[in-house]
N, C-alpha and C. Protein backbone atom coordinates (compact mmCIF):
# COMPACT_ATOMS: atom_id res chain seq x y z
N UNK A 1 48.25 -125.97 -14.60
CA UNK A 1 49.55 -125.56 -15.09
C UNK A 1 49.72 -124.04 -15.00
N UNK A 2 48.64 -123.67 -15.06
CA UNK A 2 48.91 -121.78 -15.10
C UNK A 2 49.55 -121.18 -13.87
N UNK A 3 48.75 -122.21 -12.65
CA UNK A 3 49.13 -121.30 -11.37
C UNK A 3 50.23 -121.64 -11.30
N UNK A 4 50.77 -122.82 -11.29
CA UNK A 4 52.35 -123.27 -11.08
C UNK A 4 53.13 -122.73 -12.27
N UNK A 5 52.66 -121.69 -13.32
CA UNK A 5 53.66 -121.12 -14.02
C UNK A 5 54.83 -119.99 -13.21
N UNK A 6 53.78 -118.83 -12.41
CA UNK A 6 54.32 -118.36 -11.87
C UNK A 6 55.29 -118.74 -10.82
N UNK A 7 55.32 -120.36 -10.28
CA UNK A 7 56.27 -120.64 -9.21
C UNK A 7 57.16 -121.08 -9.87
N UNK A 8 56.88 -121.41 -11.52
CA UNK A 8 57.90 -122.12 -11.88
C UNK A 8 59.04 -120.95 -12.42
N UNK A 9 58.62 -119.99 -12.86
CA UNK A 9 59.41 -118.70 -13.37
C UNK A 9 60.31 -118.05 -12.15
N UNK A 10 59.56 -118.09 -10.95
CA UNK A 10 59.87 -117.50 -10.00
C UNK A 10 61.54 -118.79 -9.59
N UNK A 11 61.37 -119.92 -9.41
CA UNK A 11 61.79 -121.09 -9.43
C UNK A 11 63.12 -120.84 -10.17
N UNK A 12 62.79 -120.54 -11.68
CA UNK A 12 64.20 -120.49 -12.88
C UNK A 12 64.85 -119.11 -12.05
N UNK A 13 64.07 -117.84 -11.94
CA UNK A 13 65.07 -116.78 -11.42
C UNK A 13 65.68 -117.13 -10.42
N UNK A 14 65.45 -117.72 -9.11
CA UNK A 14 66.04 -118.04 -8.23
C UNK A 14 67.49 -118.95 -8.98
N UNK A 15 67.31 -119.61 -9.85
CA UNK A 15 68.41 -120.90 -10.04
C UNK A 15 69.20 -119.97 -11.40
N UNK A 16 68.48 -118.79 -11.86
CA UNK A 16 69.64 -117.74 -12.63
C UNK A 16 70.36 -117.02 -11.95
N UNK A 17 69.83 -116.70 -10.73
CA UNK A 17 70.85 -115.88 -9.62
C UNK A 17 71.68 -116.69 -8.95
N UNK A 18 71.41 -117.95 -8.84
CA UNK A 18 72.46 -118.42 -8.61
C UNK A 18 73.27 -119.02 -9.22
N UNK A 19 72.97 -119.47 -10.59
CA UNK A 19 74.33 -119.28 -11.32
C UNK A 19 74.96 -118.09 -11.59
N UNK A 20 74.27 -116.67 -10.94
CA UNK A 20 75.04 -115.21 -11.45
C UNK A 20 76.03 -115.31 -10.03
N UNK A 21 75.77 -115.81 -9.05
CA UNK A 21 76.34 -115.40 -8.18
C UNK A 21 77.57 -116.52 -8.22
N UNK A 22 77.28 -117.80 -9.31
CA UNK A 22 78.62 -118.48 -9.54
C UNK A 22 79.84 -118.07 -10.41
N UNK A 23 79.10 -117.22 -10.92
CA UNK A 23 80.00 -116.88 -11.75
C UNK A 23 80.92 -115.07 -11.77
N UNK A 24 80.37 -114.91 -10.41
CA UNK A 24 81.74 -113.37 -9.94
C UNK A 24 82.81 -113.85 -10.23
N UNK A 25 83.52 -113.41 -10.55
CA UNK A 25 84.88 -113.58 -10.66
C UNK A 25 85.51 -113.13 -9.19
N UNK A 26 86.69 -114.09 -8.93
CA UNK A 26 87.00 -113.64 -7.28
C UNK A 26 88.27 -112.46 -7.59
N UNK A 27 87.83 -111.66 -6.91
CA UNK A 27 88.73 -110.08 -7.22
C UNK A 27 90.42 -110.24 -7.05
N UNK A 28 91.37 -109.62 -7.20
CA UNK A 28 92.49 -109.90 -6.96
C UNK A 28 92.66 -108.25 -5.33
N UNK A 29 93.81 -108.30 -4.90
CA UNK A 29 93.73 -107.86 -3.77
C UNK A 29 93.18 -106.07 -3.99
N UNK A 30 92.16 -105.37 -3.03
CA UNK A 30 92.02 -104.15 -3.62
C UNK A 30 91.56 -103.80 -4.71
N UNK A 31 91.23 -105.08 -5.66
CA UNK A 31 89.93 -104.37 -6.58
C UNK A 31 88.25 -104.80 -6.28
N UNK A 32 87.57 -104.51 -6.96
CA UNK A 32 85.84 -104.76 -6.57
C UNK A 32 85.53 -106.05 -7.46
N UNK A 33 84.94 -106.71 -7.45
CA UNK A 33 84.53 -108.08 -8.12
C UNK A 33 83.36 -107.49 -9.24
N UNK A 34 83.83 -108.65 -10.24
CA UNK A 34 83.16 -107.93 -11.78
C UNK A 34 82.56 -109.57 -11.93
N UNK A 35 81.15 -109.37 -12.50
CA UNK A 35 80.44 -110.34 -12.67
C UNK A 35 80.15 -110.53 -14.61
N UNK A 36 80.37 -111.75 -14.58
CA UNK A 36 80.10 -111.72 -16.11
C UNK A 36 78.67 -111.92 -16.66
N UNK A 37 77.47 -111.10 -15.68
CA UNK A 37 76.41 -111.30 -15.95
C UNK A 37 76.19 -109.62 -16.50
N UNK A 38 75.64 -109.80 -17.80
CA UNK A 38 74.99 -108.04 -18.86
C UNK A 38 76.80 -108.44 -19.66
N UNK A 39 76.19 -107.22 -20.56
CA UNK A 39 77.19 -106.94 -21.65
C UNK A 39 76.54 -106.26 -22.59
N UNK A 40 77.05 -106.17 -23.90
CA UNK A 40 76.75 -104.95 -24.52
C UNK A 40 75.43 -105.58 -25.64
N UNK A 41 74.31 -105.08 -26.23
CA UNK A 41 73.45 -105.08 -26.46
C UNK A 41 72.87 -103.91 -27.28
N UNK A 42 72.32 -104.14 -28.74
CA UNK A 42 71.95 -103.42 -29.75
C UNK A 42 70.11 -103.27 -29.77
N UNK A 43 69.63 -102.72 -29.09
CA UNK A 43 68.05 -102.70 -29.23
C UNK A 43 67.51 -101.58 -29.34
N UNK A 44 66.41 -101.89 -29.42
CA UNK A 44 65.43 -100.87 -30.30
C UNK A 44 64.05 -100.11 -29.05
N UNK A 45 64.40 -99.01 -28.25
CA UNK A 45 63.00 -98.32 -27.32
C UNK A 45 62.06 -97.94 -28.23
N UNK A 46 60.93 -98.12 -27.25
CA UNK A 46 59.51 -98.02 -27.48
C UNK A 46 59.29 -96.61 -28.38
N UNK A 47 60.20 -96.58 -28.42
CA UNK A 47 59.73 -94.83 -28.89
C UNK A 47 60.55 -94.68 -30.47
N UNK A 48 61.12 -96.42 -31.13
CA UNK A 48 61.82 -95.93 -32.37
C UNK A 48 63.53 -96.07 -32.55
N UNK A 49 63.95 -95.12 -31.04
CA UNK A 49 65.11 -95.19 -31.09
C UNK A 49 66.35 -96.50 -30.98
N UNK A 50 67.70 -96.39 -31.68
CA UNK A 50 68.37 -97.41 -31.18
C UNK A 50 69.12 -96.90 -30.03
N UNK A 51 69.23 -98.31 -29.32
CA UNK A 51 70.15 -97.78 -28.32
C UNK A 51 71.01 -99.08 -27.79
N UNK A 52 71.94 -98.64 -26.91
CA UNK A 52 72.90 -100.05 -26.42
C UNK A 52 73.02 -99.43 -24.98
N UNK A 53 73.56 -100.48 -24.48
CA UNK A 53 74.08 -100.60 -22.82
C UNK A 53 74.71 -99.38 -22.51
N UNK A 54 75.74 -98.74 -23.36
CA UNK A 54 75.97 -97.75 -23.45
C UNK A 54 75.22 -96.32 -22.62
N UNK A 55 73.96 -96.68 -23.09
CA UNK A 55 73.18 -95.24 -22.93
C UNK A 55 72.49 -95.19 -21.74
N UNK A 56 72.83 -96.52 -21.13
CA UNK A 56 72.64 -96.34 -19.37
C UNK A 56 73.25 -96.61 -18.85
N UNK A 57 74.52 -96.08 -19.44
CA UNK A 57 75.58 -96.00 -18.18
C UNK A 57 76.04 -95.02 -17.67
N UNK A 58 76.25 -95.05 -16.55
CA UNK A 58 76.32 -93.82 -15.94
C UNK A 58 75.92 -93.68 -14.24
N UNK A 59 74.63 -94.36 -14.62
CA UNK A 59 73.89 -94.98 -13.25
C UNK A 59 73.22 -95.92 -13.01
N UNK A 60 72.97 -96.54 -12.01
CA UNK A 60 72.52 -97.54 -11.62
C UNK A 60 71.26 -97.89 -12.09
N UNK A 61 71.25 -98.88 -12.73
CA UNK A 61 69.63 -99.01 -13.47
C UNK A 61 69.42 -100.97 -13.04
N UNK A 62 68.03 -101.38 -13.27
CA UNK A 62 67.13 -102.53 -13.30
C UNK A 62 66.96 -102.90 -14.86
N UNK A 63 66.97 -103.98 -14.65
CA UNK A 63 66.91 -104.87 -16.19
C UNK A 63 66.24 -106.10 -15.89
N UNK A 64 65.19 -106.07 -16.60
CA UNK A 64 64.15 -107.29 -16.49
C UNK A 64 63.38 -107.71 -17.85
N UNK A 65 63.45 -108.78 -18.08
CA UNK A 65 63.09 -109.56 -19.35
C UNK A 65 61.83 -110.02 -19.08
N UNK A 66 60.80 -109.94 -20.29
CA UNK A 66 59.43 -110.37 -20.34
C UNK A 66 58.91 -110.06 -21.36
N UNK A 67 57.30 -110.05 -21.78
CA UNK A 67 56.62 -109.49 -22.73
C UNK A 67 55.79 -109.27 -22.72
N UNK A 68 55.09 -109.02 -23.81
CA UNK A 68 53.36 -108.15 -23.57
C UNK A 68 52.49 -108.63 -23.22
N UNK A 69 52.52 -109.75 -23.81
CA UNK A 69 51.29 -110.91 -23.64
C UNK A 69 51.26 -111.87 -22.13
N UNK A 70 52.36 -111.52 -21.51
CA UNK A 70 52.46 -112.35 -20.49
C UNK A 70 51.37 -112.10 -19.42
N UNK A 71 50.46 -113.04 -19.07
CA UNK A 71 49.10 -112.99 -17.69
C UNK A 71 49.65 -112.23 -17.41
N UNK A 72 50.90 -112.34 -16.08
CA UNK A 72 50.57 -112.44 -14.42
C UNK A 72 52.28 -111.66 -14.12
N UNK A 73 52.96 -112.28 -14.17
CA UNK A 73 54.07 -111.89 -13.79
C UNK A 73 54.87 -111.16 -14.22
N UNK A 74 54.56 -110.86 -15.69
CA UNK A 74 55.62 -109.60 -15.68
C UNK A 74 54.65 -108.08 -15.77
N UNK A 75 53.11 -108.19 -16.07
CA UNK A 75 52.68 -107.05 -14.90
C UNK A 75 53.03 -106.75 -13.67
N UNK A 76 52.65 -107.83 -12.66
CA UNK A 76 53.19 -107.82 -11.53
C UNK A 76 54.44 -107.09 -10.82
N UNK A 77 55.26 -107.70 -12.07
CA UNK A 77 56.91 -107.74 -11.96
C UNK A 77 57.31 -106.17 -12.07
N UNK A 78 56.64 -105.52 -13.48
CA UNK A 78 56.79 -104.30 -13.80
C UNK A 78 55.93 -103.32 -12.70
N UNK A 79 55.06 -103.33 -11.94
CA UNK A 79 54.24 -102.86 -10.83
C UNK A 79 55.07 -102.85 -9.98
N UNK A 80 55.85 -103.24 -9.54
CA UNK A 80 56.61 -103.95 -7.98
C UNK A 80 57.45 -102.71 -8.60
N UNK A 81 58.67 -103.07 -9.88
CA UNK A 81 59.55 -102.14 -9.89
C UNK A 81 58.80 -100.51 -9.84
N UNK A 82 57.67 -100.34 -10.71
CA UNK A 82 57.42 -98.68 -10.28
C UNK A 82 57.24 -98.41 -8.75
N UNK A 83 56.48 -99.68 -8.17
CA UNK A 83 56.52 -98.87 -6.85
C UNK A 83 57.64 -98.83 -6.20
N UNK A 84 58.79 -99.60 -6.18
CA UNK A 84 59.95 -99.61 -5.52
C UNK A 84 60.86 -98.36 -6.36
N UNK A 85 60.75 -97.81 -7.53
CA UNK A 85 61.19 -96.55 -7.95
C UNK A 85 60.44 -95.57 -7.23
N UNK A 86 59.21 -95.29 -7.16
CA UNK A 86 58.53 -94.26 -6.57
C UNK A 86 59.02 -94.20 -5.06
N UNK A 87 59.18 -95.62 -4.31
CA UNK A 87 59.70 -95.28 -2.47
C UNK A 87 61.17 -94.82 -2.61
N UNK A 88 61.59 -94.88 -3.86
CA UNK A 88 63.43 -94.59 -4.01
C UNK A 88 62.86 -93.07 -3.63
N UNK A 89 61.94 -92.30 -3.97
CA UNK A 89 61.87 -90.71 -3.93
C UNK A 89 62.92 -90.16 -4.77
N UNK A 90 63.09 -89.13 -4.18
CA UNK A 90 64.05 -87.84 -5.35
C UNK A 90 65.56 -88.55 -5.92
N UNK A 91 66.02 -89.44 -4.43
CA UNK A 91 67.12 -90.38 -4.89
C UNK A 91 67.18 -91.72 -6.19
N UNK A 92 65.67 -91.72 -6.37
CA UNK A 92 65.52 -92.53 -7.50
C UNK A 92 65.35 -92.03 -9.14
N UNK A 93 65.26 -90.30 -9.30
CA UNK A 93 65.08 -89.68 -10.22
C UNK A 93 65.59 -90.46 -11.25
N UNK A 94 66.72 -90.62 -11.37
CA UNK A 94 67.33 -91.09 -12.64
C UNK A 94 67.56 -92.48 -12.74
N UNK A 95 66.68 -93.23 -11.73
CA UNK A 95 67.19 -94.77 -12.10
C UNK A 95 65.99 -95.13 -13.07
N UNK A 96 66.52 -96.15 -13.84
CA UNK A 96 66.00 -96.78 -15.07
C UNK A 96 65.72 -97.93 -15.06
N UNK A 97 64.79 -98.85 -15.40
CA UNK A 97 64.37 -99.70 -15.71
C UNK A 97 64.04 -100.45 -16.88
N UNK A 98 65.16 -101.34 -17.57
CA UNK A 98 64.99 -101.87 -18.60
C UNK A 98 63.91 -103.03 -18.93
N UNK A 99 63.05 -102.84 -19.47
CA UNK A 99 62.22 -104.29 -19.82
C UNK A 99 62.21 -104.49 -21.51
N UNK A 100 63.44 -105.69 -21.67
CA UNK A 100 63.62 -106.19 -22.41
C UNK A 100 62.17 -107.31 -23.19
N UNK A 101 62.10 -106.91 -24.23
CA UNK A 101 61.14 -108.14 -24.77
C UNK A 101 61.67 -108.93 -25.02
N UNK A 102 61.53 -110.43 -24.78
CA UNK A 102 61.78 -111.41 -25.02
C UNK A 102 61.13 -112.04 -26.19
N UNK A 103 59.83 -111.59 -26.76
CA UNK A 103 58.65 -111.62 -27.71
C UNK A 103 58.81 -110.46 -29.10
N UNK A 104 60.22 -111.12 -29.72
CA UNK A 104 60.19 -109.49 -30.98
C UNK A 104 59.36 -109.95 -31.84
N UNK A 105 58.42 -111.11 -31.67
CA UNK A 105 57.59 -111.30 -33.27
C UNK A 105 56.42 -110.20 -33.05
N UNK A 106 56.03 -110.50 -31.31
CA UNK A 106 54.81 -109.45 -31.28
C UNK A 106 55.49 -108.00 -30.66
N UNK A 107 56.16 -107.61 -29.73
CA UNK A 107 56.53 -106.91 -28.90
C UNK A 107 57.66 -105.41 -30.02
N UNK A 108 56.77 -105.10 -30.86
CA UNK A 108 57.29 -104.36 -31.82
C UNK A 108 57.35 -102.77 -30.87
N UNK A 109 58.30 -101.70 -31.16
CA UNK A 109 58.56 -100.45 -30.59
C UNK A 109 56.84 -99.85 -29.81
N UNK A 110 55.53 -99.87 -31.45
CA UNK A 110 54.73 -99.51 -30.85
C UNK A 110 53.89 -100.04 -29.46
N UNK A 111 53.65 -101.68 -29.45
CA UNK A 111 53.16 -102.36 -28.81
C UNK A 111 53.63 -102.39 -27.32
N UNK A 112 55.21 -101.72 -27.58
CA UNK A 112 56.11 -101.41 -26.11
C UNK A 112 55.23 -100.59 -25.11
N UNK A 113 55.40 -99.47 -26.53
CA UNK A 113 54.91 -98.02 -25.79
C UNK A 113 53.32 -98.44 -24.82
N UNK A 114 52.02 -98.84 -25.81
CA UNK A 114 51.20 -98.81 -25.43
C UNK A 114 51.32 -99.81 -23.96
N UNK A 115 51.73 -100.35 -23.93
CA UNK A 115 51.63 -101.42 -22.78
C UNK A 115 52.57 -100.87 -21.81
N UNK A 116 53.36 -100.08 -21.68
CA UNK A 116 54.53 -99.38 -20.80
C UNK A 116 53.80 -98.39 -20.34
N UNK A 117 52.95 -97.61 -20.85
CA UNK A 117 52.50 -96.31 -20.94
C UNK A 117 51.24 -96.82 -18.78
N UNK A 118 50.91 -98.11 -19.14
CA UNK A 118 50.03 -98.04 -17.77
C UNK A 118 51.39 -97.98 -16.09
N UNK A 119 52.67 -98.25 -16.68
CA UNK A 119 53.55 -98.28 -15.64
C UNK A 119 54.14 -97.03 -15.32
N UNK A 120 55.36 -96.81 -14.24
CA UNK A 120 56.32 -96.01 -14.10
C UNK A 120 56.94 -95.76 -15.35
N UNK A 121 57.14 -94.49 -15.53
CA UNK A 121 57.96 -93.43 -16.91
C UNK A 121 59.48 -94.07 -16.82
N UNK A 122 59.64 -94.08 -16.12
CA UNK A 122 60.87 -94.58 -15.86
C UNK A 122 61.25 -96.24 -16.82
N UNK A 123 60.32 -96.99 -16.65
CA UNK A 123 60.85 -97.66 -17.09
C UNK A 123 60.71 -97.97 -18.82
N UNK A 124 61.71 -98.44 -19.19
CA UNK A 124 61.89 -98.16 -20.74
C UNK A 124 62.18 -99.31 -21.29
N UNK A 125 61.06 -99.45 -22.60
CA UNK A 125 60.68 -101.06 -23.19
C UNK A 125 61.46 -101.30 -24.13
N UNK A 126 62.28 -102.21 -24.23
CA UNK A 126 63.40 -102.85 -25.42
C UNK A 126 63.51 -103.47 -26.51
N UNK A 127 63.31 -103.33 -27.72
CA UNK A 127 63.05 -104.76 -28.61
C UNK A 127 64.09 -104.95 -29.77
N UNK A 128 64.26 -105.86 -30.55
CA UNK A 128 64.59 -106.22 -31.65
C UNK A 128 64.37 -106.77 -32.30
N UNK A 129 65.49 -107.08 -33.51
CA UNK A 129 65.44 -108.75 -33.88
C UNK A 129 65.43 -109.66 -33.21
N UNK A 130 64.80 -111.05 -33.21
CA UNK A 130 64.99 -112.18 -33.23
C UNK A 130 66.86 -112.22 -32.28
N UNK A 131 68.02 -112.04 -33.60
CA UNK A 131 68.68 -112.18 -33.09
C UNK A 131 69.50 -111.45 -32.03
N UNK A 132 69.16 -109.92 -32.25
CA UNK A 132 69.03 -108.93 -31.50
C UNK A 132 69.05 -109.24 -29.73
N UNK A 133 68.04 -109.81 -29.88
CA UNK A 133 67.43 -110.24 -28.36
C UNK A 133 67.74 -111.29 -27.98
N UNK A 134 68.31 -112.10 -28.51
CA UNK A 134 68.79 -113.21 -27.89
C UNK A 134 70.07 -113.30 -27.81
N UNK A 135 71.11 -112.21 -28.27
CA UNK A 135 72.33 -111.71 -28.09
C UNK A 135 72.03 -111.21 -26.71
N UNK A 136 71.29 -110.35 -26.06
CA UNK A 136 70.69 -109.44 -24.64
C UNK A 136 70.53 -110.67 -23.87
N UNK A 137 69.67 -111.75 -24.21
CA UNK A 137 69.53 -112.68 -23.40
C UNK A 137 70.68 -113.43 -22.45
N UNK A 138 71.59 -113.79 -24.17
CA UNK A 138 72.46 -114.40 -23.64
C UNK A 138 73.51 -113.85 -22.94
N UNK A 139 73.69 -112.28 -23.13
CA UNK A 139 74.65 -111.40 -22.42
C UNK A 139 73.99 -111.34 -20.90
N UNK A 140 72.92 -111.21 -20.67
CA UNK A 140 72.78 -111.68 -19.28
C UNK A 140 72.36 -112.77 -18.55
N UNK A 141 72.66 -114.12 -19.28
CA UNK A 141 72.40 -115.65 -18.74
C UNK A 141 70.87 -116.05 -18.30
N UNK A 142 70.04 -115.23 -19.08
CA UNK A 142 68.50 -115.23 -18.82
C UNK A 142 68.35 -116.39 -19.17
N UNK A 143 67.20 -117.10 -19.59
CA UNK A 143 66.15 -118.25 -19.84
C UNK A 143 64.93 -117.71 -20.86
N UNK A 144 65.03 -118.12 -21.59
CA UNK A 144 63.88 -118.00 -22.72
C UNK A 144 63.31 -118.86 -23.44
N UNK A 145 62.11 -118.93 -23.58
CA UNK A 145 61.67 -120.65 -24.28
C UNK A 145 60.33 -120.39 -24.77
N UNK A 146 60.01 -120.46 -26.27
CA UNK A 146 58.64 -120.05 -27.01
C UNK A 146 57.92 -121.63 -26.83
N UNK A 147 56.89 -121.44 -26.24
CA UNK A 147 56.14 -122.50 -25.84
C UNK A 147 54.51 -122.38 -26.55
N UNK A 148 54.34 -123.29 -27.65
CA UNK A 148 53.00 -123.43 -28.33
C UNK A 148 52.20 -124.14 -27.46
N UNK A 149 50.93 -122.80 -27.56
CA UNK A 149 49.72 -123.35 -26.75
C UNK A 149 48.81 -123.35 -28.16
N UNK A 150 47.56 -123.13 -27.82
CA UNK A 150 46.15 -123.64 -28.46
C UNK A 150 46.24 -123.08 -29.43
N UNK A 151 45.89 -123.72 -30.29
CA UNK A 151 46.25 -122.91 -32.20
C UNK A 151 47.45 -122.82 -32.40
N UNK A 152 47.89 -121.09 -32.91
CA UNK A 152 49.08 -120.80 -33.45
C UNK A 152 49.00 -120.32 -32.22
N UNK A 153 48.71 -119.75 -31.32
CA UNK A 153 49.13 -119.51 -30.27
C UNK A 153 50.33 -119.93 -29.32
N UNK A 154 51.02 -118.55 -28.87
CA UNK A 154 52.28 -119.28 -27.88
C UNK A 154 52.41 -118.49 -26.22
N UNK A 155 52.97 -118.69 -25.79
CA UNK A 155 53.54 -117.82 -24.22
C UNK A 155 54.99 -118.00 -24.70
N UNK A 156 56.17 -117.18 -23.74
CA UNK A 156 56.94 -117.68 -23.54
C UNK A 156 57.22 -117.45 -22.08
N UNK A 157 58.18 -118.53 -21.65
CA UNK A 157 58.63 -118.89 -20.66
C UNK A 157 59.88 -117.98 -20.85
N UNK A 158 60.50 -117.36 -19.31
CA UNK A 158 61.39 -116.10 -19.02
C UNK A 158 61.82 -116.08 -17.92
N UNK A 159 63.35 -116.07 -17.62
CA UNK A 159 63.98 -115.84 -16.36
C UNK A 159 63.06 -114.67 -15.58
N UNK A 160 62.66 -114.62 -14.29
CA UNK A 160 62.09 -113.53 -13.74
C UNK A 160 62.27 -112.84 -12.93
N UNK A 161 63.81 -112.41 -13.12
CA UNK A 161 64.92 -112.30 -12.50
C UNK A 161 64.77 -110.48 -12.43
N UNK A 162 64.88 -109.45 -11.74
CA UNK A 162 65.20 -107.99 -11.83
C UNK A 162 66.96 -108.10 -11.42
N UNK A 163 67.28 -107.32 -12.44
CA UNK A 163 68.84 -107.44 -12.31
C UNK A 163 68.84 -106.31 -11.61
N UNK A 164 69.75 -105.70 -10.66
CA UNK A 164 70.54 -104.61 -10.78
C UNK A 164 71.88 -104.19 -11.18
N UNK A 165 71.87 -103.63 -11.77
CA UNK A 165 73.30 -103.35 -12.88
C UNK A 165 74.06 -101.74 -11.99
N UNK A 166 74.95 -101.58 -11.87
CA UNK A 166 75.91 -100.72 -11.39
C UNK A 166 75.70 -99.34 -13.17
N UNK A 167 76.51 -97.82 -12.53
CA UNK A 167 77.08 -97.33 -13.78
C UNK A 167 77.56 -97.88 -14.61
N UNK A 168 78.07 -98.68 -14.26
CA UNK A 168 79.48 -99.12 -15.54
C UNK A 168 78.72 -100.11 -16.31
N UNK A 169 77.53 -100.78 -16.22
CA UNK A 169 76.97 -102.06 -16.69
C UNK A 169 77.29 -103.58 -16.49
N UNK A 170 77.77 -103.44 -14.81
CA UNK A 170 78.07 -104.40 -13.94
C UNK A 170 77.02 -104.99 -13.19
N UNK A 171 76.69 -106.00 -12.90
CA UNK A 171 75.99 -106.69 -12.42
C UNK A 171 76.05 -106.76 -11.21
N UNK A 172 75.20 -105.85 -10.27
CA UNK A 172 75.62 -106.07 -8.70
C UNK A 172 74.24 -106.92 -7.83
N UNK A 173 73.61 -106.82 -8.05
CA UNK A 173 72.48 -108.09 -7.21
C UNK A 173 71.30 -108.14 -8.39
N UNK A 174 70.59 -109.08 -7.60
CA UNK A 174 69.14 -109.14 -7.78
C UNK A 174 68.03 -108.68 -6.83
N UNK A 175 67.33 -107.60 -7.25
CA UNK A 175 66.41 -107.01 -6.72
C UNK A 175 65.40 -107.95 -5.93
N UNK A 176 65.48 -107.76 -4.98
CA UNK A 176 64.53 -108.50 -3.80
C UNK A 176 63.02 -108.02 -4.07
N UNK A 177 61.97 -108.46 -4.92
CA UNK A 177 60.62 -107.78 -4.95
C UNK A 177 59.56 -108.75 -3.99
N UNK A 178 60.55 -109.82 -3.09
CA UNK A 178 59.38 -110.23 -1.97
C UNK A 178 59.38 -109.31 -0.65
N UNK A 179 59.93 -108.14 -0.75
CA UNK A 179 59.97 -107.46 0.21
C UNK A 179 59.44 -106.79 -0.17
N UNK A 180 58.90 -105.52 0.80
CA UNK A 180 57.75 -104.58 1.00
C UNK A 180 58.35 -103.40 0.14
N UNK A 181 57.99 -102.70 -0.90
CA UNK A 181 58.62 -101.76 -2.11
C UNK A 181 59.73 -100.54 -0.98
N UNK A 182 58.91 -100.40 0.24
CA UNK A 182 60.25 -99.06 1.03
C UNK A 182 61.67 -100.21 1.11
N UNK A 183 61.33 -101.67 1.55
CA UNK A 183 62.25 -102.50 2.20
C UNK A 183 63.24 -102.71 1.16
N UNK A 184 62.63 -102.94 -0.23
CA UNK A 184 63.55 -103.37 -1.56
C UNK A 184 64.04 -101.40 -2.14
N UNK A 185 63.60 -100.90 -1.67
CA UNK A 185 64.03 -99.42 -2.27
C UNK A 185 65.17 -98.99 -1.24
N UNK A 186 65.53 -99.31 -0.33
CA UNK A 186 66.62 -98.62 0.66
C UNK A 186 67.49 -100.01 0.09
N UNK A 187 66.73 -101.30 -0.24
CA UNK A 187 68.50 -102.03 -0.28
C UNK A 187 69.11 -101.59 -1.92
N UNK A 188 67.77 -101.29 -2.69
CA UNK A 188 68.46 -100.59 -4.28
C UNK A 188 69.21 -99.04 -4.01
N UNK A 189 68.87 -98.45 -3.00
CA UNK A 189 69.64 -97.44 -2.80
C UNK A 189 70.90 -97.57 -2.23
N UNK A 190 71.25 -98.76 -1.99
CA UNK A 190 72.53 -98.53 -1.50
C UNK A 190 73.90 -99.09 -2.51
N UNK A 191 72.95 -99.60 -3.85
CA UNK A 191 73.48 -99.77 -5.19
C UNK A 191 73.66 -98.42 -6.10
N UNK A 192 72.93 -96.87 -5.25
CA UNK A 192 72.96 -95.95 -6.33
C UNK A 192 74.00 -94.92 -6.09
């Protein structure tokens, strides 16, 4: 079951992007198409502070849901995005990377930091309440599911989806991380 976790996560993101991509709204003549995937969101960075959608807007940023405890894939996941920030070069200075916890029982401000601290600076760890985060979830049509393993022990299961979000906090693709980090960094650059 472990190895087929990762195909199965990989599996749900594929079938969240495509319900994101069902749900653009079709533009009227001469405007740009607005997706009802993100929205506004009250959480808490690794570092204490509150913050909302708000405070990355401006520019083009990545938003990806996971947690601390997770094996395989959202290391992975968070690795892929620093290196595809680092091939962005000087043009990537200011893009951001949200990694939302999906895990606020364990995934508290400090537990962010320490576990963020082995990735790209850039990217910046999210948490809340309970309900907090599942307001974020549901503002971007993620997948979340607390699954009891051995003991009190749990995982959870998580869309594994990298959004890319526009200035405005528009939803414009999903980050391609089966491509080679220069190959997925020139198609995120042409979102910046």
């Amino acid at each position: 079951m472990r190895r087929a976790l990762p195909l199965i996560l990989f599996a749900l993101g594929l079938v969240a992007l495509g319900v994101a991509a069902t749900v653009l709204l079709v533009p009227k003549a001469g405007q740009v198409a607005t997706s009802s995937v993100g929205g506004p969101f009250t959480l808490t960075d690794q570092d204490g502070r509150r913050v909302t959608e708000r405070d990355f807007a401006g520019a083009t940023h990545l938003v990806f849901f996971g947690f601390t405890h997770c094996p395989d894939v959202c290391p992975t996941t968070l690795q892929q995005i620093g290196d595809v920030l680092q091939a962005l070069g000087p043009k990537g200075k200011d893009t951001k990377a949200l990694f939302i916890a999906v895990d606020p029982e364990r995934d508290t401000p400090e537990a962010l930091k320490t576990y963020l601290a082995s990735f790209d600076p850039r990217i910046v760890g999210l948490t809340g309440s309970p309900e907090e985060v599942a307001a974020a979830v549901k503002a971007y049509r993620a997948y979340v599911r607390k699954v009891p393993t051995k003991g009190d022990d749990y995982t959870m299961e998580h869309t594994a989806l990298v959004y890319i979000m526009d200035g405005r906090n528009r939803f414009v693709n999903a980050l391609n991380l089966m491509k080679p980090a220069d190959q997925a960094a020139a198609e995120l650059a042409k979102a910046l």
